[in-house]
Protein backbone atom coordinates (compact mmCIF):
# COMPACT_ATOMS: atom_id res chain seq x y z
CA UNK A 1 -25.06 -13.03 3.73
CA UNK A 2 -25.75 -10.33 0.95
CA UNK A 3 -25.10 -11.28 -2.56
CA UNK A 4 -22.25 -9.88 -4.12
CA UNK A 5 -21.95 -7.51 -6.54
CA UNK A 6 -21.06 -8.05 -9.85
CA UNK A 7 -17.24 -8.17 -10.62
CA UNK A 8 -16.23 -7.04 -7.07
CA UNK A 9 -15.13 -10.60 -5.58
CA UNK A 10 -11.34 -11.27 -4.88
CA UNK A 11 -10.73 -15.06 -5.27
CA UNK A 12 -7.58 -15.23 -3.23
CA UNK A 13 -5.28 -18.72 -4.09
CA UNK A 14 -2.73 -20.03 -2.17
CA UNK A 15 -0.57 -23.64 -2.31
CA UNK A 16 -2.77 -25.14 0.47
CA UNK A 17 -5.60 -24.49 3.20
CA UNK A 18 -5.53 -24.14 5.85
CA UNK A 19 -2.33 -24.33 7.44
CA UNK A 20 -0.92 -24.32 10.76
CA UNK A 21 2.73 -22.75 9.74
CA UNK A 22 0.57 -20.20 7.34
CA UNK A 23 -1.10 -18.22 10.20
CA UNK A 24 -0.33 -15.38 8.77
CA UNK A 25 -2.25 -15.86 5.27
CA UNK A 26 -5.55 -16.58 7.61
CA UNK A 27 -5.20 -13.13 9.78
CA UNK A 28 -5.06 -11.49 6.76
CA UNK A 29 -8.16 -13.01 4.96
CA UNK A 30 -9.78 -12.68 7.83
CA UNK A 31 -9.23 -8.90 8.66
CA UNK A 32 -10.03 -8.04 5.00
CA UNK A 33 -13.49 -10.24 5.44
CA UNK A 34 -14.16 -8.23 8.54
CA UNK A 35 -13.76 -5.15 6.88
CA UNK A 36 -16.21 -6.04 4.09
CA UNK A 37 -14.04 -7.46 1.23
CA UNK A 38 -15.99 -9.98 -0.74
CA UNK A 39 -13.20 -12.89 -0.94
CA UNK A 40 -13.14 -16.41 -1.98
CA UNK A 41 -10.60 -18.97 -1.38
CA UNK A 42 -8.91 -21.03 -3.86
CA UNK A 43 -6.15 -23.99 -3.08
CA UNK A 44 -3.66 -26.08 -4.60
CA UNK A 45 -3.92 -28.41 -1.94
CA UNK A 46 -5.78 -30.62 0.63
CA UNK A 47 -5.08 -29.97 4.18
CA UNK A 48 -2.87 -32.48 5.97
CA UNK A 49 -3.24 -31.39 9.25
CA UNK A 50 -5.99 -32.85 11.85
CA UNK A 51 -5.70 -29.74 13.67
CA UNK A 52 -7.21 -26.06 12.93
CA UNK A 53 -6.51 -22.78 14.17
CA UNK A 54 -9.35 -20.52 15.00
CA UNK A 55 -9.17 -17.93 12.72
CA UNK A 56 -9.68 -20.65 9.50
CA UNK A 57 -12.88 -21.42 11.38
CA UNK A 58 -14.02 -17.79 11.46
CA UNK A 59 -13.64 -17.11 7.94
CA UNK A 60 -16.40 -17.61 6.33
CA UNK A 61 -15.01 -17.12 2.40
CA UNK A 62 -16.08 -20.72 0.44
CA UNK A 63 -12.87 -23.04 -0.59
CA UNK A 64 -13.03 -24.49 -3.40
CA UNK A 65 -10.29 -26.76 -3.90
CA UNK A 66 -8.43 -27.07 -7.22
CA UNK A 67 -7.05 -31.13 -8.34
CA UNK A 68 -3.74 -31.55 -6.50
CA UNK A 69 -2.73 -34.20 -9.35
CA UNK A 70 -4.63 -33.91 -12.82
CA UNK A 71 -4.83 -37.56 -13.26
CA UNK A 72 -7.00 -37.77 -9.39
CA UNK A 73 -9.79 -35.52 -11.05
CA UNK A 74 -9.57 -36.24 -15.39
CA UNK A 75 -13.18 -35.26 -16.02
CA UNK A 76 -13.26 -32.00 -13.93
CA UNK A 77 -9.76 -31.49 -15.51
CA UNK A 78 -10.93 -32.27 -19.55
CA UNK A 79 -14.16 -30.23 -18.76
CA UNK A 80 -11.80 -26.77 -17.94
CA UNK A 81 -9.75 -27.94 -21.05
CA UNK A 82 -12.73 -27.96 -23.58
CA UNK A 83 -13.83 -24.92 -21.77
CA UNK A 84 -10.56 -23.20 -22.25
CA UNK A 85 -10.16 -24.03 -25.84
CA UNK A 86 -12.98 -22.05 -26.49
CA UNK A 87 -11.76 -19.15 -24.82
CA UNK A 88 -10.88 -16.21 -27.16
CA UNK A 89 -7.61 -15.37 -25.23
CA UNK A 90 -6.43 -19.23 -25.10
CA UNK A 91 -3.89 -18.37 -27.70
CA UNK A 92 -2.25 -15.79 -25.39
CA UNK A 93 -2.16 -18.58 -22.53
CA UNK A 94 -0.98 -21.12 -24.44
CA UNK A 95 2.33 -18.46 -25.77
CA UNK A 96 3.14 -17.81 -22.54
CA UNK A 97 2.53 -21.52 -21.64
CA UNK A 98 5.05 -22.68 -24.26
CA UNK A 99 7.73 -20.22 -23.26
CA UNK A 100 8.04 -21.43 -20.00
CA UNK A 101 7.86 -24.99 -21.04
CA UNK A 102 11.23 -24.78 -22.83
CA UNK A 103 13.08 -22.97 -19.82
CA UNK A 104 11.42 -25.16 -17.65
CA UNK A 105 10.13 -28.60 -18.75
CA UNK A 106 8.46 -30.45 -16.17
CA UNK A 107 5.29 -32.10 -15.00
CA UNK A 108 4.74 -29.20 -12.54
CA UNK A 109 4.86 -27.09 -15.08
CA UNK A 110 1.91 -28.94 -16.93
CA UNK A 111 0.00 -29.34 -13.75
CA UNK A 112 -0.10 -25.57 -13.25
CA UNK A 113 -1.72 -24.98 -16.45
CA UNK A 114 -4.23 -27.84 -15.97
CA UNK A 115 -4.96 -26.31 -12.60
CA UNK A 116 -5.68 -22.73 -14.32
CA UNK A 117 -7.87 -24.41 -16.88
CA UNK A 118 -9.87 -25.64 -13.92
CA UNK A 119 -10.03 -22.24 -12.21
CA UNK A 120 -10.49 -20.17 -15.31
CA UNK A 121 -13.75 -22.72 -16.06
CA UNK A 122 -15.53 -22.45 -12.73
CA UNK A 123 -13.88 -19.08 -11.25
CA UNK A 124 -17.68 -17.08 -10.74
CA UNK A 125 -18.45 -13.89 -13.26
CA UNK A 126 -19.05 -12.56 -9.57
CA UNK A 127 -14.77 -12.77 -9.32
CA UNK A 128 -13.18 -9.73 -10.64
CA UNK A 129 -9.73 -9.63 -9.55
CA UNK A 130 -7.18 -12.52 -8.51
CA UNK A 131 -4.83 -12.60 -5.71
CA UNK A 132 -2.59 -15.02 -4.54
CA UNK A 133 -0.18 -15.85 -1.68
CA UNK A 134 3.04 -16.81 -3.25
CA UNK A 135 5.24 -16.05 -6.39
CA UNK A 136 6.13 -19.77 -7.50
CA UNK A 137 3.81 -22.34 -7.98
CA UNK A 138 0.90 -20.79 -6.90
CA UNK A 139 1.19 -17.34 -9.21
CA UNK A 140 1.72 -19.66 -12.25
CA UNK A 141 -1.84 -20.67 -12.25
CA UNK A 142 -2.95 -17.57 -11.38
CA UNK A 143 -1.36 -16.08 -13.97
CA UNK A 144 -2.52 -18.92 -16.83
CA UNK A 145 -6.14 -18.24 -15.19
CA UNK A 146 -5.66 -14.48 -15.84
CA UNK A 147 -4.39 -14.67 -19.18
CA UNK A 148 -7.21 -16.90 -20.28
CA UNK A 149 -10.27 -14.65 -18.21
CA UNK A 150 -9.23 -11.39 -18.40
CA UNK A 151 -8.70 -10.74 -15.24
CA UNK A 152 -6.38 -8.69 -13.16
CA UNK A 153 -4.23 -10.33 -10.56
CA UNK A 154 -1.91 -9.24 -7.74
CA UNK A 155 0.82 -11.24 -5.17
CA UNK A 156 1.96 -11.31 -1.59
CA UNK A 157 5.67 -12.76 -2.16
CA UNK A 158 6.57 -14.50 1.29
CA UNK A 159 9.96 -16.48 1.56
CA UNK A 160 10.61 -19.79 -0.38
CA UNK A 161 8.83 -18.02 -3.56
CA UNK A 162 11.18 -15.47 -3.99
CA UNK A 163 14.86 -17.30 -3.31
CA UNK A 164 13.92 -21.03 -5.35
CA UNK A 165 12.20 -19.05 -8.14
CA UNK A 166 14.32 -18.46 -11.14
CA UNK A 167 15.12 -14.83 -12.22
CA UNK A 168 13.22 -15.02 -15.57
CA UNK A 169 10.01 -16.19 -13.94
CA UNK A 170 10.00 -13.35 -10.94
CA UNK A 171 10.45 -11.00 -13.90
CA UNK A 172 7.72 -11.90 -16.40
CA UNK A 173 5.54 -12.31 -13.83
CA UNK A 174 6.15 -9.22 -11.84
CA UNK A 175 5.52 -7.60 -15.43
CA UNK A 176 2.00 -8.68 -15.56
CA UNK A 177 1.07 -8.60 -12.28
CA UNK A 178 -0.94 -5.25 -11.41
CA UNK A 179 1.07 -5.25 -8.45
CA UNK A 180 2.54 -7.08 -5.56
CA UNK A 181 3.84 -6.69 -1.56
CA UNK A 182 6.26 -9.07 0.23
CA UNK A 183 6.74 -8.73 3.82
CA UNK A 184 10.38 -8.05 4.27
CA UNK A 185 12.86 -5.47 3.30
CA UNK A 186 15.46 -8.16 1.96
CA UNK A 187 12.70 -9.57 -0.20
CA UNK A 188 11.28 -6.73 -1.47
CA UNK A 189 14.88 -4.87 -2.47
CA UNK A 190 15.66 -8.21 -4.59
CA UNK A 191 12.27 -7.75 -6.28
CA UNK A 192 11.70 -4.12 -7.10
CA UNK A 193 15.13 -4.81 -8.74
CA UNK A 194 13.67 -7.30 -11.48
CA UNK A 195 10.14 -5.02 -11.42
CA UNK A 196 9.12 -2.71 -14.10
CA UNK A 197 9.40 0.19 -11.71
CA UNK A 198 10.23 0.10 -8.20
CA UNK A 199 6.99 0.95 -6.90
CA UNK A 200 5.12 -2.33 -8.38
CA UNK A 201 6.19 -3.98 -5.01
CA UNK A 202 5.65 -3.01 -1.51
CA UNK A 203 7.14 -3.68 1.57
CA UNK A 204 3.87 -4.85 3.80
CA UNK A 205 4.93 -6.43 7.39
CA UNK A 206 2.11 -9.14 7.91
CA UNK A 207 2.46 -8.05 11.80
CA UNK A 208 0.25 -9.33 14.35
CA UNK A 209 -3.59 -9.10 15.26
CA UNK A 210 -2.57 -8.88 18.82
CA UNK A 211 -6.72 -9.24 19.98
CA UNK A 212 -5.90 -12.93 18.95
CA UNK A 213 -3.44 -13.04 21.96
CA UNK A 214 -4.22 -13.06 25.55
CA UNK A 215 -2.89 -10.50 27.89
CA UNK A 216 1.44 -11.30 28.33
CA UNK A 217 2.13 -12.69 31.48
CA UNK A 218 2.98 -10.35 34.10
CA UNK A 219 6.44 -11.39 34.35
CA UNK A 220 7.96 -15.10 32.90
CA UNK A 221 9.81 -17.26 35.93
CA UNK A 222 13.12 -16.63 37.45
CA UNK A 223 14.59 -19.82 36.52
CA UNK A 224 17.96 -20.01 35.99
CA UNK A 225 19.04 -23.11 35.16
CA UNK A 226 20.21 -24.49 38.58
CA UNK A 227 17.76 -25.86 39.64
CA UNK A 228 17.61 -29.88 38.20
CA UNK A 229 13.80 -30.21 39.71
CA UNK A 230 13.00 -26.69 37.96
CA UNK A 231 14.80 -26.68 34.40
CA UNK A 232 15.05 -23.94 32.03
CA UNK A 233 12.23 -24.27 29.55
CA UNK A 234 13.12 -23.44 26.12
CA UNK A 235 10.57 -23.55 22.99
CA UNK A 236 10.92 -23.55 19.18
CA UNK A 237 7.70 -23.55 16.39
CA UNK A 238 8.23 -24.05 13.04
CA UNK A 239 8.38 -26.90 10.71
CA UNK A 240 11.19 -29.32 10.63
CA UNK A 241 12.53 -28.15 7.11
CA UNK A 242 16.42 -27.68 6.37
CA UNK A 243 15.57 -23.51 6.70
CA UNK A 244 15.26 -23.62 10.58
CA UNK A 245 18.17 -24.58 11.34
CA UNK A 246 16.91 -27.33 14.50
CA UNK A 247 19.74 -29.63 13.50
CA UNK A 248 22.09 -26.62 14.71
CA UNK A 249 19.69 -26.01 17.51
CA UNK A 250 20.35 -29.47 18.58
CA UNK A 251 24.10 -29.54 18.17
CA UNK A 252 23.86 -26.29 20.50
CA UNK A 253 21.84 -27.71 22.97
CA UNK A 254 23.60 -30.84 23.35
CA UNK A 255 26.95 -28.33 23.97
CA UNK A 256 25.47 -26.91 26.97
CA UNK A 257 27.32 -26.99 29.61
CA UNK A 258 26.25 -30.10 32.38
CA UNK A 259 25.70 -27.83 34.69
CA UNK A 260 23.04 -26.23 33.40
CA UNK A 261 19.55 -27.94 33.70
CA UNK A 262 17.27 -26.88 30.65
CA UNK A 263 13.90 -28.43 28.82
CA UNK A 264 13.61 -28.01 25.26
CA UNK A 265 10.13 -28.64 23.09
CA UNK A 266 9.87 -28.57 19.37
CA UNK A 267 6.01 -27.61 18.22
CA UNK A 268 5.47 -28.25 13.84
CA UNK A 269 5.59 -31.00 11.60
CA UNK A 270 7.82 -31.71 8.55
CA UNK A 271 9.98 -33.92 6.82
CA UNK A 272 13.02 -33.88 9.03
CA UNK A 273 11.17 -34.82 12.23
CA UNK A 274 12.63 -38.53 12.27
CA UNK A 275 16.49 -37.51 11.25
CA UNK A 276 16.09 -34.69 14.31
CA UNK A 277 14.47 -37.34 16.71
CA UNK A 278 17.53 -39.54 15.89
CA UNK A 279 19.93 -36.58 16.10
CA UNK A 280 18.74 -36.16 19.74
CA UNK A 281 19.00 -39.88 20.79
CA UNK A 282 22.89 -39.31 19.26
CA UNK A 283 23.64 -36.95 21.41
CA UNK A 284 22.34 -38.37 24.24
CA UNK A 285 19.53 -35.33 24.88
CA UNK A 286 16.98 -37.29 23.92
CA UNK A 287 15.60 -37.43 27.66
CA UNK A 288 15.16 -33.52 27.66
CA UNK A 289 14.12 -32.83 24.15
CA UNK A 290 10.41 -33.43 23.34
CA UNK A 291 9.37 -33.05 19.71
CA UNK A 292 5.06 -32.16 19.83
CA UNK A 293 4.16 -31.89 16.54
CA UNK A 294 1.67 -29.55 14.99
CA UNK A 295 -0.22 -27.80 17.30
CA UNK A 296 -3.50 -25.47 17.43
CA UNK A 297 -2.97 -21.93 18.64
CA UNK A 298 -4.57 -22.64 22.24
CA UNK A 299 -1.77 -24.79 22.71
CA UNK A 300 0.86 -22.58 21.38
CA UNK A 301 0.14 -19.93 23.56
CA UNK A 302 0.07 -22.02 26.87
CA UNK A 303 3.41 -22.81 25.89
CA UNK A 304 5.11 -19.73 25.52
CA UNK A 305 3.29 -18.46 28.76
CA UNK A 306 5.76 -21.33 30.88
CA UNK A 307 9.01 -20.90 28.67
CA UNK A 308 11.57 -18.75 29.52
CA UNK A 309 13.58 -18.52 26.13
CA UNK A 310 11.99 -18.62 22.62
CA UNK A 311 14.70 -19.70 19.78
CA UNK A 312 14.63 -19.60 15.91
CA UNK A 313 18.38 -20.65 14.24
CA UNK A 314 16.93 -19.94 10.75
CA UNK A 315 19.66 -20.37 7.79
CA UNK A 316 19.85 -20.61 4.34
CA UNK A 317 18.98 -24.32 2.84
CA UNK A 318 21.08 -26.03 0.15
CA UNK A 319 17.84 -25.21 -2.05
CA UNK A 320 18.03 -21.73 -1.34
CA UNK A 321 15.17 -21.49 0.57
CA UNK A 322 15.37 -19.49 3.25
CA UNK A 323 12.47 -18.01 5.36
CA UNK A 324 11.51 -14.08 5.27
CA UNK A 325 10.07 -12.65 9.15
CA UNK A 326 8.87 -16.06 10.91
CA UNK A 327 5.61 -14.35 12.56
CA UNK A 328 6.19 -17.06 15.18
CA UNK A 329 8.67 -14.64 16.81
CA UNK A 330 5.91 -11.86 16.63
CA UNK A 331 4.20 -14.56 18.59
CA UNK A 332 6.82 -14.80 20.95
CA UNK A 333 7.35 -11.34 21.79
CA UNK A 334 3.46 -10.90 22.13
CA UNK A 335 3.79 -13.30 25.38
CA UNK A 336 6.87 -10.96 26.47
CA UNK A 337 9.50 -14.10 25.46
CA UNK A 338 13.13 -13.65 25.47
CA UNK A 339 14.39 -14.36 21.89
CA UNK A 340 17.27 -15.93 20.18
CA UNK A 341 17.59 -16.11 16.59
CA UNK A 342 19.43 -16.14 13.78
CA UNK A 343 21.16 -12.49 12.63
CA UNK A 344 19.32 -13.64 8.92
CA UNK A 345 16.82 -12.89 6.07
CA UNK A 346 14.04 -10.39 7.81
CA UNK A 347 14.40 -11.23 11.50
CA UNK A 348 16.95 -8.31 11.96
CA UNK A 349 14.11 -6.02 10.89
CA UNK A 350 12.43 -7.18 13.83
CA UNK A 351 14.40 -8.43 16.61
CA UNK A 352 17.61 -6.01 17.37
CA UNK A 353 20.76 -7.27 18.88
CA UNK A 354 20.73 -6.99 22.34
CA UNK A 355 17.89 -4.89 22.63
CA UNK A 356 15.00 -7.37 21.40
CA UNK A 357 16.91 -9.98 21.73
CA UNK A 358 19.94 -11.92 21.05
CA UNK A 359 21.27 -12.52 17.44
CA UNK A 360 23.75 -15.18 16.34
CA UNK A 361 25.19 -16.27 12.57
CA UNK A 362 23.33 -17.97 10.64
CA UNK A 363 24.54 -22.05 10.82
CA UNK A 364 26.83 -21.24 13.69
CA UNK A 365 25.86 -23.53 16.55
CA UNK A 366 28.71 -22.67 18.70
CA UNK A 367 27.77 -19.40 19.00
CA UNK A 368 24.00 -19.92 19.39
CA UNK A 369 25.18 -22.18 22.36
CA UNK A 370 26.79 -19.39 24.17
CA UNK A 371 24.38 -17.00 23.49
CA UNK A 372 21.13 -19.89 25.34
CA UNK A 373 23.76 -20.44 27.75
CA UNK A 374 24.15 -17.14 28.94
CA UNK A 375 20.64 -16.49 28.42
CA UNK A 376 19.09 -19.09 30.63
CA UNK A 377 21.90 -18.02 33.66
CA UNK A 378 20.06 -14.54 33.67
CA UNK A 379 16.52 -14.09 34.31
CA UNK A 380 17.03 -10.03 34.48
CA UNK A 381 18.40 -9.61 30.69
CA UNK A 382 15.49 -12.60 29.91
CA UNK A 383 13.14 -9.69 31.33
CA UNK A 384 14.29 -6.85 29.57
CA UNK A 385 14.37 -8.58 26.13
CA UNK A 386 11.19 -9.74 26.31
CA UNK A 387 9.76 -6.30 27.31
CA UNK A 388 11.54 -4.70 24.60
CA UNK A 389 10.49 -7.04 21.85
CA UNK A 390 6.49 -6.53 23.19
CA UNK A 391 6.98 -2.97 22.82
CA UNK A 392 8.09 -2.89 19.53
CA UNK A 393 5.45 -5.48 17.74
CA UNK A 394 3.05 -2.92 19.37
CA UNK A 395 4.58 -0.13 18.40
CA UNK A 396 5.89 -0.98 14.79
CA UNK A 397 4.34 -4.30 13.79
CA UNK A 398 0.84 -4.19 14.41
CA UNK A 399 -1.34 -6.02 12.04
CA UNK A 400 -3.30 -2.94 10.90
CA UNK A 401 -1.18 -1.15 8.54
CA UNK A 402 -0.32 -3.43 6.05
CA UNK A 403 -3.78 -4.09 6.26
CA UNK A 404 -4.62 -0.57 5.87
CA UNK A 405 -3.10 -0.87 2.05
CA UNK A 406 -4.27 -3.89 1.36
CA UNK A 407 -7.47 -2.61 1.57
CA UNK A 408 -7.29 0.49 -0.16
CA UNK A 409 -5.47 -1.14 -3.05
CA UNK A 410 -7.97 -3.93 -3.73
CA UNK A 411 -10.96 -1.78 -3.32
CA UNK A 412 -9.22 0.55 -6.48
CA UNK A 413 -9.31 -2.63 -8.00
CA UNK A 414 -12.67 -3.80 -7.29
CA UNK A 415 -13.48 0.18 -8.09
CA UNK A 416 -12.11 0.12 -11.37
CA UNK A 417 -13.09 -3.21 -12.55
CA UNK A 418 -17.25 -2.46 -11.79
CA UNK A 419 -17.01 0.50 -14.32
CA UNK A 420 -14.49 -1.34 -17.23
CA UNK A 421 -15.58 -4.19 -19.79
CA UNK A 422 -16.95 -7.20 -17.94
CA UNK A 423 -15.08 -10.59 -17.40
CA UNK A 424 -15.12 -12.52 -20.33
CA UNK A 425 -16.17 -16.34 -19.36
């Protein structure tokens, strides 16, 4: 591999890699490696999954993996400190620091800026710029490491970030960031709003890189649910967190009327597993539900080949987390899937009432009942909405623009930084 040049590497951080549910974040590291972006991988975390997709094993960018828990790593950790103390800009970091201590004074808060002593001590003079995927955690010790290097640093806002974050935060940081993107229209209207000008963030769809796919089936089976021996197959990916709404999944699937025969499999991990496996058994569906766990992308795929309905009841936690374009459903409609999902967050922006699918209220399982009942009695309207929804991911939601920008806006960056003052470190 050629060596880099100085200043022009993008050390890109996010909360943990790789990821199953964070499919997106990999197809985008690993179109902006294959068009020649020198990148570099930085994470909060360990992986906890045994499985990998295939584009984490393509990438070739080195991981390095910052302590998940100062107290697991205290030399590595007093090492950055020292470092950092010597650092002619430590004063700034240490302000800022401060200032969100008082507003928010917690051990996460301290572990962020023992993490960004860490990075800012062994980040590579080759590393000119910073990016990272996510506008809580993750930006706070990007932004500590950036304060105390020097450098430049940019976001991709996603979901979670932008809803659980408070108001003050989003707005200092968007203030020193050089710029960011989030990937719906909800998300980024809510943060232009707190920006310094509405133009510091842009509305970049992650779309889909839809060579990763295999050709859609040529048409999905006529099932239609009256047939006991030949059930309607229904599928749902995502991890069981309050956001996804499965518990009113369930309720609606256990409302179904008896006379319909229907299959449904759960593929993710996550903390409500357990209180959804015993939320089946209650109401006595257990025998048709099946939950998978996480799966690799191989697998994925098969499945949505045999389903005939793909469903996503996303909603708004107590938390306030709530998710921003699930790129599963890009996933769905690449296999020609009929779709219901919630009328919520970005999804609209995708999937259209009755012409990409079929939208219910968020939290309402009654109506997200009617709406798989009615969709597993007709194989025709299955059919159409799956045809539609292809046509529009190809047409509108194709990986390559927001990929496009990405590109030219980091290579200004890497442009601008080769001829300015180098990286102090």
């Amino acid at each position: 591999m050629p060596q880099s040049s100085p200043q022009r590497r993008i050390a890109v951080t996010v909360k943990g890699y790789p990821r199953l549910s964070e499919t997106f974040i990999a197809q985008e590291i690993l179109a902006l490696e294959q068009r020649g972006l020198e990148l570099e991988i930085w994470s909060l975390r360990h992986p906890t999954e045994k499985a990998m997709h295939p584009m984490n094993r393509a990438i070739r960018a080195k991981v390095t993996y910052l302590p998940e828990y100062l107290y697991e790593e205290p030399i590595r950790v007093l090492k950055g400190a020292f470092w950092s103390l010597r650092q002619r800009r430590f004063g700034a970091l240490m302000r800022a620091f401060w200032a969100d201590l008082k507003r928010d004074f917690t051990p996460n808060r301290v572990r962020r800026l023992g993490q960004a002593f860490v990075m800012g001590r062994e980040l590579s003079p080759e590393v000119g710029h910073l990016h990272v995927h996510y506008l809580h955690t993750p930006a706070s010790v990007v932004r500590y490491a950036a304060l105390l290097t020097g450098r430049s640093w940019t976001f991709s806002a996603h979901a979670k970030d932008i809803w659980t974050t408070p108001d003050w935060e989003k707005r200092e940081k968007l203030a020193e960031a050089r710029w960011g993107v989030t990937c719906t229209a909800e998300g980024a209207r809510h943060l232009q709003a707190l920006s310094p000008t509405p133009d510091h963030v842009s509305l970049v769809y992650h779309g889909l890189d839809l060579s990763r796919f295999p050709e859609a089936p040529q048409s999905h089976a006529q099932r239609d649910g009256s047939d006991p021996a030949d059930p309607v197959r229904i599928v749902s990916i995502g991890r069981a967190v309050a956001k996804k709404g499965f518990g009113d999944l369930l309720k609606a699937l256990a409302a179904l009327p008896p006379d319909l025969h229907w299959r449904f499999v759960h593929v993710g991990g996550g903390e409500l597993l357990d209180s959804l496996k015993a939320q089946a058994k209650r109401d006595s569906i257990a025998d048709k539900v099946a939950f998978l766990g996480p799966k690799a992308q191989p697998d994925v795929v098969a499945l949505l080949q045999q389903a005939d309905i793909f469903t996503l009841p996303s909603r708004k936690a107590r938390s306030g987390d709530q998710d921003g374009l699930p790129n599963v459903l890009m996933e769905a409609a690449s296999q020609k899937l009929a779709i219901v999902a919630s009328d919520f967050a970005g999804i609209p922006e995708f999937i259209r009432d009755d012409i990409e699918g079929a939208l219910v209220p968020p939290g309402d399982w009654e109506a997200l009942s009617n709406a798989l009942n009615l969709l597993a009695r007709e194989p025709e309207r299955r059919i159409s909405y799956g045809a539609a929804a292809f046509e529009r991911l190809r047409r509108d939601f194709s990986m390559d623009g927001g990929i496009d920008m990405l590109e030219e806006r980091f290579r200004t960056i890497s442009d601008q930084r080769i001829t300015s003052e180098p990286v102090a470190v």
